[in-house]
Protein backbone atom coordinates (compact mmCIF):
# COMPACT_ATOMS: atom_id res chain seq x y z
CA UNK A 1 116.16 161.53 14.50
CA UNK A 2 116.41 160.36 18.17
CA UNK A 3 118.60 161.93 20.58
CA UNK A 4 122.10 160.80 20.99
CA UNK A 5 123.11 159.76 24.41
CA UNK A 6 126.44 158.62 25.05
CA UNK A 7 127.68 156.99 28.05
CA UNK A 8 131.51 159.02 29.51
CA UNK A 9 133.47 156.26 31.92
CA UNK A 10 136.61 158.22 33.58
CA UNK A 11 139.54 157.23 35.74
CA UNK A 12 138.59 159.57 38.46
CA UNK A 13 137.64 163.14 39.70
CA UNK A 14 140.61 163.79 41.47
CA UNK A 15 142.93 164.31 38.71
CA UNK A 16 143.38 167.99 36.61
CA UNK A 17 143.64 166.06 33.33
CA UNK A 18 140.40 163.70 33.73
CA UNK A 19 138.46 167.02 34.75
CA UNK A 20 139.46 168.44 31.51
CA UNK A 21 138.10 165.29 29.99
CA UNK A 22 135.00 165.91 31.85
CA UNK A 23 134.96 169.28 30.69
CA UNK A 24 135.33 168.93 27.12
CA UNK A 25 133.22 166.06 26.97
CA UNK A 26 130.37 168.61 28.62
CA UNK A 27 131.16 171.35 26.41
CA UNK A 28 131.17 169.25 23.10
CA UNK A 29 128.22 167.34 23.95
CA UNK A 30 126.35 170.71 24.44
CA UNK A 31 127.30 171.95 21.02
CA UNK A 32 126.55 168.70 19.56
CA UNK A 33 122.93 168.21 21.12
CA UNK A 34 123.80 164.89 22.65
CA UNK A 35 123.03 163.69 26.16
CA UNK A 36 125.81 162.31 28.11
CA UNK A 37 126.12 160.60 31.32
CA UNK A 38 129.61 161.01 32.88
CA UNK A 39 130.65 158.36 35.43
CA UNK A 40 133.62 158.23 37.30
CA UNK A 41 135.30 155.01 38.52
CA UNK A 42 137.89 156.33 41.30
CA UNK A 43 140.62 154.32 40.10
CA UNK A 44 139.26 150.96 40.35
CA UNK A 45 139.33 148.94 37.75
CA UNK A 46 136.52 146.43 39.06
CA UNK A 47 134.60 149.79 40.01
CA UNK A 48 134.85 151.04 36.42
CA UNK A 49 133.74 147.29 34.86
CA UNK A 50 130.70 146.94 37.36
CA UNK A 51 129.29 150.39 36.22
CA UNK A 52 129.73 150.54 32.59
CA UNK A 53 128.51 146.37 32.63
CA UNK A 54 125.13 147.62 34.41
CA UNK A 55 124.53 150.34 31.76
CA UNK A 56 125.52 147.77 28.67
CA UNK A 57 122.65 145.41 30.64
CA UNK A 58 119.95 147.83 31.60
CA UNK A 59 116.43 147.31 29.57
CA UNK A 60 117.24 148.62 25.71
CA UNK A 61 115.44 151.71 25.91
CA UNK A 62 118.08 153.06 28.90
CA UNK A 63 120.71 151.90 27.03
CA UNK A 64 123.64 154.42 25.24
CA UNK A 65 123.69 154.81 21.73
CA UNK A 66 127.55 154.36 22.96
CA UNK A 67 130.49 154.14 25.54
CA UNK A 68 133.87 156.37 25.43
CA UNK A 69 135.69 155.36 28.12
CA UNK A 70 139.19 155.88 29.95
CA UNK A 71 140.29 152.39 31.41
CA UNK A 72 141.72 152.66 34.72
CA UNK A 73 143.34 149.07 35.06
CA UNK A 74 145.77 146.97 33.06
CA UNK A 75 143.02 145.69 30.44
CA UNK A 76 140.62 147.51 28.63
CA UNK A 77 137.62 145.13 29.61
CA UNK A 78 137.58 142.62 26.37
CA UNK A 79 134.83 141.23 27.75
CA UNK A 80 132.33 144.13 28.88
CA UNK A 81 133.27 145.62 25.10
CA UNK A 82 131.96 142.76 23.42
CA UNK A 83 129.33 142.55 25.61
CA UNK A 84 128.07 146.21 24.53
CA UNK A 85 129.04 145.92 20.80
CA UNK A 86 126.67 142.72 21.13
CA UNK A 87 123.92 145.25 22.40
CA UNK A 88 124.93 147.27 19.07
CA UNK A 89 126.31 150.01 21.61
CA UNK A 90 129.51 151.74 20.36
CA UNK A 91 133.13 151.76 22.21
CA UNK A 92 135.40 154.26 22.26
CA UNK A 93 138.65 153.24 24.34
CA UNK A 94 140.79 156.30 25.10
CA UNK A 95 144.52 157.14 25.70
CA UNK A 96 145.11 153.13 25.89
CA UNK A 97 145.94 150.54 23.06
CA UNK A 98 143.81 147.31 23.01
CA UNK A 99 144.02 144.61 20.57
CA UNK A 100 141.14 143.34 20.64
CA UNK A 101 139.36 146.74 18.43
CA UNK A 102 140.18 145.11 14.97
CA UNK A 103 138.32 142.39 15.45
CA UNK A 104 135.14 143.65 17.46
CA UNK A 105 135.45 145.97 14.12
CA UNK A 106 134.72 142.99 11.71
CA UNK A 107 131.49 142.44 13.16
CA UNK A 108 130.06 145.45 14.80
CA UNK A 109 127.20 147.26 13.40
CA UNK A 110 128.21 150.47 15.71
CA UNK A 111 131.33 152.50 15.55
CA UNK A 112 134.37 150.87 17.38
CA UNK A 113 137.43 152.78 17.88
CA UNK A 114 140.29 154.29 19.88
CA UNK A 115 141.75 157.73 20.32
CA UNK A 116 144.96 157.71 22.59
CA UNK A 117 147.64 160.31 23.28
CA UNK A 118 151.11 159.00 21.81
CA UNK A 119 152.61 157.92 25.26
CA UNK A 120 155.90 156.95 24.35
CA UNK A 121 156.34 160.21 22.59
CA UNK A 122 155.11 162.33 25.93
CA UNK A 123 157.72 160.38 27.88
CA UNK A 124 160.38 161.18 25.41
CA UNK A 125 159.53 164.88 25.27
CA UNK A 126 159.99 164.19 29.18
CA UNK A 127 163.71 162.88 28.54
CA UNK A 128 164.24 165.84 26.65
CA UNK A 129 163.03 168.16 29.01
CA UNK A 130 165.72 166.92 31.29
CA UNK A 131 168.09 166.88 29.29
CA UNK A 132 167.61 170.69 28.74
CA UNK A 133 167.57 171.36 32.26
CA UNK A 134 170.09 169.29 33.61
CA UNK A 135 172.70 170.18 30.87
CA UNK A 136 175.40 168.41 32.91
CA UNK A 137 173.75 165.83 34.11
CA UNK A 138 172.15 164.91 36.80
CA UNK A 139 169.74 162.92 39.09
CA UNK A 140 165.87 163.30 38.53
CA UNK A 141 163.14 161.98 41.06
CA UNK A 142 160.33 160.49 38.90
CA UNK A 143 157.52 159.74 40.17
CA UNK A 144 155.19 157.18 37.65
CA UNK A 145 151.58 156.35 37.46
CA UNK A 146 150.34 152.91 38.47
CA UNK A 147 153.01 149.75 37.66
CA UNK A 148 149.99 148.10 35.30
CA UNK A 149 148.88 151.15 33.89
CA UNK A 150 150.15 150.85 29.92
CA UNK A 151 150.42 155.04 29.51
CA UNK A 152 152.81 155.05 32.88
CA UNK A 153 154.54 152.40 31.09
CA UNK A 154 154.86 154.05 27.48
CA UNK A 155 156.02 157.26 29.11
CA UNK A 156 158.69 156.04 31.11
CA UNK A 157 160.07 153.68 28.08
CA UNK A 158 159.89 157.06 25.66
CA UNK A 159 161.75 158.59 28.56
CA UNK A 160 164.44 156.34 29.40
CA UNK A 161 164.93 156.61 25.01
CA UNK A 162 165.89 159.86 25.54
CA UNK A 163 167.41 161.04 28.70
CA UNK A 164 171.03 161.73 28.65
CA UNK A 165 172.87 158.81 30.09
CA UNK A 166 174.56 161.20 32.19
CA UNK A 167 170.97 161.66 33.44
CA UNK A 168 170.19 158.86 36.73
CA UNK A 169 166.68 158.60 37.92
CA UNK A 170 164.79 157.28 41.05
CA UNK A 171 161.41 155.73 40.35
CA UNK A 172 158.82 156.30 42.64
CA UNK A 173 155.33 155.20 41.70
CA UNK A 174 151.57 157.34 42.17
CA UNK A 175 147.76 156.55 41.36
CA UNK A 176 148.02 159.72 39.08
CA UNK A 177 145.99 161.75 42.13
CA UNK A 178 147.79 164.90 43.89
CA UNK A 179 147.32 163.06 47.02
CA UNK A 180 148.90 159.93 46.27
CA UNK A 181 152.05 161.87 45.29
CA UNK A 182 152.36 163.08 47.94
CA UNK A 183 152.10 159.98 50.45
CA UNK A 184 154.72 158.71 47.66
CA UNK A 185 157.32 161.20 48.13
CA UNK A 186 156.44 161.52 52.30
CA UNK A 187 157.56 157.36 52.45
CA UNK A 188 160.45 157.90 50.22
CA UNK A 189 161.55 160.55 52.61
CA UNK A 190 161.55 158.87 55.23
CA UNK A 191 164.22 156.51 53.70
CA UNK A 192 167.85 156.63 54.73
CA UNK A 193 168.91 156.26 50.81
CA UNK A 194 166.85 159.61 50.16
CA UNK A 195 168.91 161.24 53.00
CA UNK A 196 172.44 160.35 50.74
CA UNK A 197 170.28 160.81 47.55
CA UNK A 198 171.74 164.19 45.56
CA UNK A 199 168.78 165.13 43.29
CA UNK A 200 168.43 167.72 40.76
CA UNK A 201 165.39 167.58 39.21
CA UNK A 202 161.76 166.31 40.03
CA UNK A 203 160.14 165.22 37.43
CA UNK A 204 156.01 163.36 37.84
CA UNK A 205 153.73 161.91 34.99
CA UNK A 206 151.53 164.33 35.39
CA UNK A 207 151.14 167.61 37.00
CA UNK A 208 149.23 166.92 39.76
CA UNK A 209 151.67 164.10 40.70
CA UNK A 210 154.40 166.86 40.81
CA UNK A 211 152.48 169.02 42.65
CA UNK A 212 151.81 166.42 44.78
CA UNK A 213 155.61 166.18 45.29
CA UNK A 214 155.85 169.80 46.27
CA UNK A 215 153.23 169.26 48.64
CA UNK A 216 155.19 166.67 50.57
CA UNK A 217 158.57 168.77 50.97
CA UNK A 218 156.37 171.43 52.10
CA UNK A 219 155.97 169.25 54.92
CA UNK A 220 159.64 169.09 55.69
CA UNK A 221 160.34 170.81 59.32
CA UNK A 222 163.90 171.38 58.80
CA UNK A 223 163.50 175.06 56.93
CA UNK A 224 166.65 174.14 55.40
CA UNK A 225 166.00 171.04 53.76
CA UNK A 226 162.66 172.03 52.98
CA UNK A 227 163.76 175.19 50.71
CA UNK A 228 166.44 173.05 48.73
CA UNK A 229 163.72 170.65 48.04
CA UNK A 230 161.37 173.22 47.15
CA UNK A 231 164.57 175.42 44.92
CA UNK A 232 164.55 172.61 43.08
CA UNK A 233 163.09 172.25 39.11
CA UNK A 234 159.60 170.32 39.42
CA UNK A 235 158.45 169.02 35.91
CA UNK A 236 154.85 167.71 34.97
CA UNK A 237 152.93 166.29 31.88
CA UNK A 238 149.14 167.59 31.10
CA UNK A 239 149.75 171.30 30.81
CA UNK A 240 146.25 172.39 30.72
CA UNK A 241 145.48 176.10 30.62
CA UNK A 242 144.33 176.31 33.96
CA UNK A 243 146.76 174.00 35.87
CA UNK A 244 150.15 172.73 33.96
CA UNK A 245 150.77 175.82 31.87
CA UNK A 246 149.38 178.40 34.43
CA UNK A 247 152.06 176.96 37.28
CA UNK A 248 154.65 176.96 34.54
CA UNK A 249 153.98 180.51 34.50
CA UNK A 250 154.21 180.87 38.03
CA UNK A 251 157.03 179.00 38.48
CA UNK A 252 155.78 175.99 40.36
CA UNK A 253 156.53 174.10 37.55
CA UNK A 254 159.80 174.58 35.16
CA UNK A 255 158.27 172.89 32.35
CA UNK A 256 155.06 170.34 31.20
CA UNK A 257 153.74 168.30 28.66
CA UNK A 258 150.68 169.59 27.06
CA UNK A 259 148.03 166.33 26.45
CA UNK A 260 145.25 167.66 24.50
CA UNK A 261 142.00 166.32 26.25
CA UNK A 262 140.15 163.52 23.63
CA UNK A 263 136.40 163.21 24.88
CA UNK A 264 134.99 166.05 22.89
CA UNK A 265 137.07 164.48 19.94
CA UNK A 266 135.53 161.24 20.60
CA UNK A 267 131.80 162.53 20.76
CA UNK A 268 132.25 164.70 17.46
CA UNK A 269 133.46 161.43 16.02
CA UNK A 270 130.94 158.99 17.22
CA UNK A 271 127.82 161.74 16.28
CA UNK A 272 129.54 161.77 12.73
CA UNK A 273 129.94 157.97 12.42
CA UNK A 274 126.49 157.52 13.79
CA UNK A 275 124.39 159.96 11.68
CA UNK A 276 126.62 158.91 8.58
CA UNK A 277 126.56 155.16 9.13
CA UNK A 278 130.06 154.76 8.61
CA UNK A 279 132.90 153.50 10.86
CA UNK A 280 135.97 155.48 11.66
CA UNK A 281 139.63 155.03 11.59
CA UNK A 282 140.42 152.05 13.80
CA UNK A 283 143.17 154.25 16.13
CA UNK A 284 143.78 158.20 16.17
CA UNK A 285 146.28 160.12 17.67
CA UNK A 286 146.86 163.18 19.45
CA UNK A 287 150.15 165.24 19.40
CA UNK A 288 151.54 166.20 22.78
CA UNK A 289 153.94 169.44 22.93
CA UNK A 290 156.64 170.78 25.39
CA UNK A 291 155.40 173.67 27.01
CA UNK A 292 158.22 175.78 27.13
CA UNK A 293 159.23 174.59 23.60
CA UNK A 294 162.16 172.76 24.24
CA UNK A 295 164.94 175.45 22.60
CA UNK A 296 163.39 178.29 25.14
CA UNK A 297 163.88 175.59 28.69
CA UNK A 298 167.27 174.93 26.95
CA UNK A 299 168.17 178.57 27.68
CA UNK A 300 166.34 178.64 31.41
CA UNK A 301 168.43 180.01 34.11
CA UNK A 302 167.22 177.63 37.18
C-alpha cells in the first residue's frame, strides 16, 4: 500500500493554539507513517484558498491523498472543496461548521468530514468563568477574534447565554495573534471612554489574545495605572500545557478554556477511513473544559 500524504492548511504560526495543531498533526502523522505537508496561511483567507487550490491542481501524482484544513475567513472555500473532492482528494474542515459537507458526502468517493470544537459551549464556559470571578458583578474587557470569523462568533453568543446580567462587557476585537491584542487594547487606551471605564475583569478568546492584553498595559507609563491594570484577573481560552494552563499556574492568567487540538484526530481518522474504505461521521466534536474547574475559581481569592 502507497504512502499516505496528507495536505495540513492552518490559520497561522503566530498563534499558541495553531502550533499545537501543528504539533499534533507532526506527532500523529509520525506514529501513523503518513507524510504531511503543513502550510500556513497567515490569516488570509485569499492566502489560504490560493495555496491549498495549487496543491488540489498540481499534476495527480503530487497530489494529497487529502486536505485537513483550518479556514481562516468567513467561508470554508465551497468551491476549492469541491474542486479537490472532484480530484477524489479528501476534506477535512476543522473547528468551523459548513453546510455544504452533506452534500459533497453524497457523491465523494474520499472521506469528507468535519471535526470542530463546540464554540458556543467554550464561550459559555467563558460566561461562567466570570460569573465565578466577578461574584458581584462587574465589567469585563473582552477582546474577540475576527468580526467574520464563525468560532469568535459562537463564543461570544455562548457567552453572552451565560454571563450574569449584572456582568457588562466592552468588546474589543483581535486577529487571534498576541500582537494584534495588543495594538487592540493600546487604541482602546488611548480612548477617553476607557479613561471613565471601571473594569474588573479581562477576559480574550484565546490566550494569546489575553496575553496580548497584558502586554499593552505593560506599556502604560503611569506606574499607577499600569499595576491596577496589570492587578487585574486576565482570562483566556486554549489552555494548552505549555501556555494557557502553565500561566494559570503562574498567575498570569486566573483561569482558561482548555480546546483539545483536532489535527492528529483528523489524520487517525482519515488513515482509518482510507485503508477501510469507509466514510466517517459527517461532524465530530470535541469537549472543551474550565481549567480551574469552575467550583475551585468560584472559591479564588483575587
Amino acid at each position: 500500500m502507497k504512502k499516505l500524504r496528507f495536505l495540513v492548511s492552518l490559520t497561522t504560526d503566530d498563534n499558541d493554539y495553531q502550533i499545537e495543531q501543528s504539533e499534533s498533526a507532526e506527532q500523529v502523522a509520525r506514529k501513523t507513517g503518513v507524510e504531511i505537508q503543513i502550510i500556513h496561511a497567515q490569516n488570509d483567507a485569499i492566502n489560504q484558498s490560493t495555496q491549498i487550490l495549487k496543491a488540489v491542481q498540481s499534476p495527480k501524482e503530487l497530489r494529497p491523498d487529502a486536505i485537513i484544513f483550518e479556514p481562516v475567513g468567513g467561508t470554508a472555500l465551497p468551491q476549492v472543496a469541491k474542486a479537490a473532492v472532484s480530484a477524489g482528494i479528501g476534506w477535512v474542515i476543522l473547528n468551523r461548521d459548513a453546510t455544504y459537507i452533506e452534500e459533497l458526502r453524497k457523491t465523494s468517493t474520499a472521506p469528507v468530514f468535519g471535526i470542530s470544537s463546540d464554540h458556543v459551549e467554550i464561550g459559555r464556559i467563558q460566561g461562567r468563568q466570570m460569573a465565578a470571578l466577578l461574584r458581584g458583578g462587574g465589567s469585563v474587557l473582552y477582546i474577540q477574534g475576527p468580526s467574520e470569523n464563525s468560532a469568535a462568533k459562537d463564543r461570544t453568543a455562548g457567552m453572552q447565554e451565560t454571563k450574569p446580567a449584572s456582568v457588562q462587557v466592552t468588546m474589543l476585537k483581535a486577529q487571534w495573534t498576541q500582537e494584534s491584542a495588543q495594538r487592540s487594547v493600546r487604541s482602546w487606551l488611548k480612548l477617553t471612554t476607557s479613561q471613565r471605564a471601571a473594569i474588573d475583569l479581562i477576559s480574550a478568546q484565546d490566550d494569546s489574545m489575553a496575553m496580548g492584553a497584558r502586554d499593552a498595559f505593560k506599556e502604560l507609563t503611569n506606574e499607577d495605572e499600569r499595576e491596577r491594570w496589570l492587578k487585574l484577573p486576565f482570562t483566556g481560552c486554549d489552555g494548552l500545557p505549555k501556555t494557557g494552563q502553565a500561566w494559570v499556574r503562574s498567575g498570569l492568567l486566573a483561569a482558561t478554556v482548555f480546546v483539545p487540538p483536532n489535527t492528529g484526530q483528523a489524520i487517525e481518522m482519515l488513515v482509518d477511513a482510507i485503508q477501510n474504505r469507509k466514510m466517517p461521521a459527517e461532524r465530530i466534536t470535541t469537549s472543551a473544559v474550565s481549567i480551574p474547574a469552575l467550583d475551585a475559581l468560584g472559591r479564588k481569592k483575587l
